[in-house]
Protein backbone atom coordinates (compact mmCIF):
# COMPACT_ATOMS: atom_id res chain seq x y z
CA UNK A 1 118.78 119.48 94.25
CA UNK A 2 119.07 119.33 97.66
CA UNK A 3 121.13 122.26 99.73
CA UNK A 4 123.13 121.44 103.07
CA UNK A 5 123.87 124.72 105.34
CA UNK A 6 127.56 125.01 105.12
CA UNK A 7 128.21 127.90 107.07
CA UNK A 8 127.12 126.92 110.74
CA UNK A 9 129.48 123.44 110.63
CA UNK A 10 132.19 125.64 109.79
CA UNK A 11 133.59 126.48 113.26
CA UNK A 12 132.76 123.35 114.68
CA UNK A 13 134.78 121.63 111.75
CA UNK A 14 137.43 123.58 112.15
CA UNK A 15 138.07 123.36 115.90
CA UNK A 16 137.75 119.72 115.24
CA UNK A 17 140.16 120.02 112.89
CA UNK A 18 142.73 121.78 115.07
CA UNK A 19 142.49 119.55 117.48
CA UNK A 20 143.03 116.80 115.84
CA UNK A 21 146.57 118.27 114.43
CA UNK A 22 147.77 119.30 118.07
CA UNK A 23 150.62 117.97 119.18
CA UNK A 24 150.08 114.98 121.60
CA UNK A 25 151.60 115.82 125.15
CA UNK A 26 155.26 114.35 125.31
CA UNK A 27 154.75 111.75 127.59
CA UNK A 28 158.00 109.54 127.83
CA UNK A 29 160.72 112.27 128.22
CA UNK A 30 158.54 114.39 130.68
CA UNK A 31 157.23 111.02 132.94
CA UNK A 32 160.99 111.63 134.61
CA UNK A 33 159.59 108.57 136.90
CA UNK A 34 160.04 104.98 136.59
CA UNK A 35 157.72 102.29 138.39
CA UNK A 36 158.50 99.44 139.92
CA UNK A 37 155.74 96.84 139.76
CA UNK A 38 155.44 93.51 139.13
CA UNK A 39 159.33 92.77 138.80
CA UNK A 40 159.20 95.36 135.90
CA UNK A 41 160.77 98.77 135.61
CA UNK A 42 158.16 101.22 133.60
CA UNK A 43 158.88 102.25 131.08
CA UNK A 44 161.70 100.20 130.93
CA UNK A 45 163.41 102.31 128.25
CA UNK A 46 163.18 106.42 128.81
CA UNK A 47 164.71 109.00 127.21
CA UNK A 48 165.53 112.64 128.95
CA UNK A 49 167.77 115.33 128.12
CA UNK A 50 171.01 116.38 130.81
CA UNK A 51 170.07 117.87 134.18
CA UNK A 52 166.79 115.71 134.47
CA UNK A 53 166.02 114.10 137.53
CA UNK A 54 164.34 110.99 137.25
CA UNK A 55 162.34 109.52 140.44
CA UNK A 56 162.07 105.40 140.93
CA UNK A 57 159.26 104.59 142.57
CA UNK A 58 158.62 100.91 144.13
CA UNK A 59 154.95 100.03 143.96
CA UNK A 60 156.12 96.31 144.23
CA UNK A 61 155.48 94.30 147.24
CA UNK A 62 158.91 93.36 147.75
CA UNK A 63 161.93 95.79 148.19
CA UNK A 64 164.08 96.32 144.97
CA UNK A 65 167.07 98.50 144.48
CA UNK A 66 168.03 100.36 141.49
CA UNK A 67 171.83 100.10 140.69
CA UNK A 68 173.12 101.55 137.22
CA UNK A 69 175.65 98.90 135.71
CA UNK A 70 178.47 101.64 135.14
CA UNK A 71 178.12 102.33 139.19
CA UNK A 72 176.51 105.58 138.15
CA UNK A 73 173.75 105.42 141.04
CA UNK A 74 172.85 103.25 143.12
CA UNK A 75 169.60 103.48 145.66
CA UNK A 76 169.36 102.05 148.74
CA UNK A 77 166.47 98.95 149.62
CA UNK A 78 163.20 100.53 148.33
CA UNK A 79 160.37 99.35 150.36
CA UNK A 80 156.87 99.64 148.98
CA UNK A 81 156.12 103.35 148.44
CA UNK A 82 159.47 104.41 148.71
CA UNK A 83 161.47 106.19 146.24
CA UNK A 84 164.96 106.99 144.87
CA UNK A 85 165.89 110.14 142.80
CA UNK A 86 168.80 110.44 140.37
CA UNK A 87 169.81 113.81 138.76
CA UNK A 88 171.35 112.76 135.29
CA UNK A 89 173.95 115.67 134.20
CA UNK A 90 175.95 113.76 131.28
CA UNK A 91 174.68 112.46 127.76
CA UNK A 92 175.02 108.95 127.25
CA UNK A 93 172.86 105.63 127.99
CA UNK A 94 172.99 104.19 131.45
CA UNK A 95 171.40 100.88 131.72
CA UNK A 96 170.20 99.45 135.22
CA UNK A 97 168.96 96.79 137.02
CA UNK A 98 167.72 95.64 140.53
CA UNK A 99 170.51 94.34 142.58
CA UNK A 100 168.25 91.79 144.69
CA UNK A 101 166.32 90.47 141.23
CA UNK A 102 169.01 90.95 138.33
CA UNK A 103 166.42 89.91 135.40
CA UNK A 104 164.94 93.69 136.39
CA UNK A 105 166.84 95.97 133.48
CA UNK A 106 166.03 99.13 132.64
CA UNK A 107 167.81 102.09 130.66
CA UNK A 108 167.61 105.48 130.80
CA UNK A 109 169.12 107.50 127.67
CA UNK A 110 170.20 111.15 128.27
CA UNK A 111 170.31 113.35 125.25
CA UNK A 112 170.53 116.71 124.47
């Protein structure tokens, strides 16, 4: 019968182990910014809780403008490399879009 050393795989094993149960980094609710690229707002859904400021930033070619449907916000022309910052202090959803290319929606969800 043939014996395997158990003893020095242990530790490795088990730091494998704990890693592997970590919690993955919240990545949607702490991103707080929203591209512009390609006639797309990324991530086009995003959830954050009250007081969160979320940044738009256009990497497009072409200027867009971020303008919430309930009259909420509304930014000014963003050129490439600009950006536009909102401070969201109410729960509730507030769907957007780009006021020079309408088919641009977004929707940012503020929850407690």
């Amino acid at each position: 019968m043939i014996r395997f050393p158990t003893r020095p795989l242990v530790g490795p094993l088990a730091a494998l182990g704990l890693a592997m149960v970590a919690p993955a980094p919240l990545q949607a609710a702490d991103a707080q910014v929203v591209k512009i690229d390609n006639f797309t707002f990324t991530p086009a859904a995003l959830t954050v809780k009250p007081g969160t400021t979320v940044t738009f930033e256009n990497d497009d070619d072409i200027p867009h403008l971020v303008v919430a449907n309930d009259g909420a916000f509304r930014s000014k022309a963003l050129d490439t490399g600009d950006t536009y910052a909102f401070t969201f202090t109410k729960a509730g959803d507030f769907a957007y879009y780009c006021g020079l290319h309408p088919h641009m929606q977004g929707k940012i969800t503020v929850a407690p």
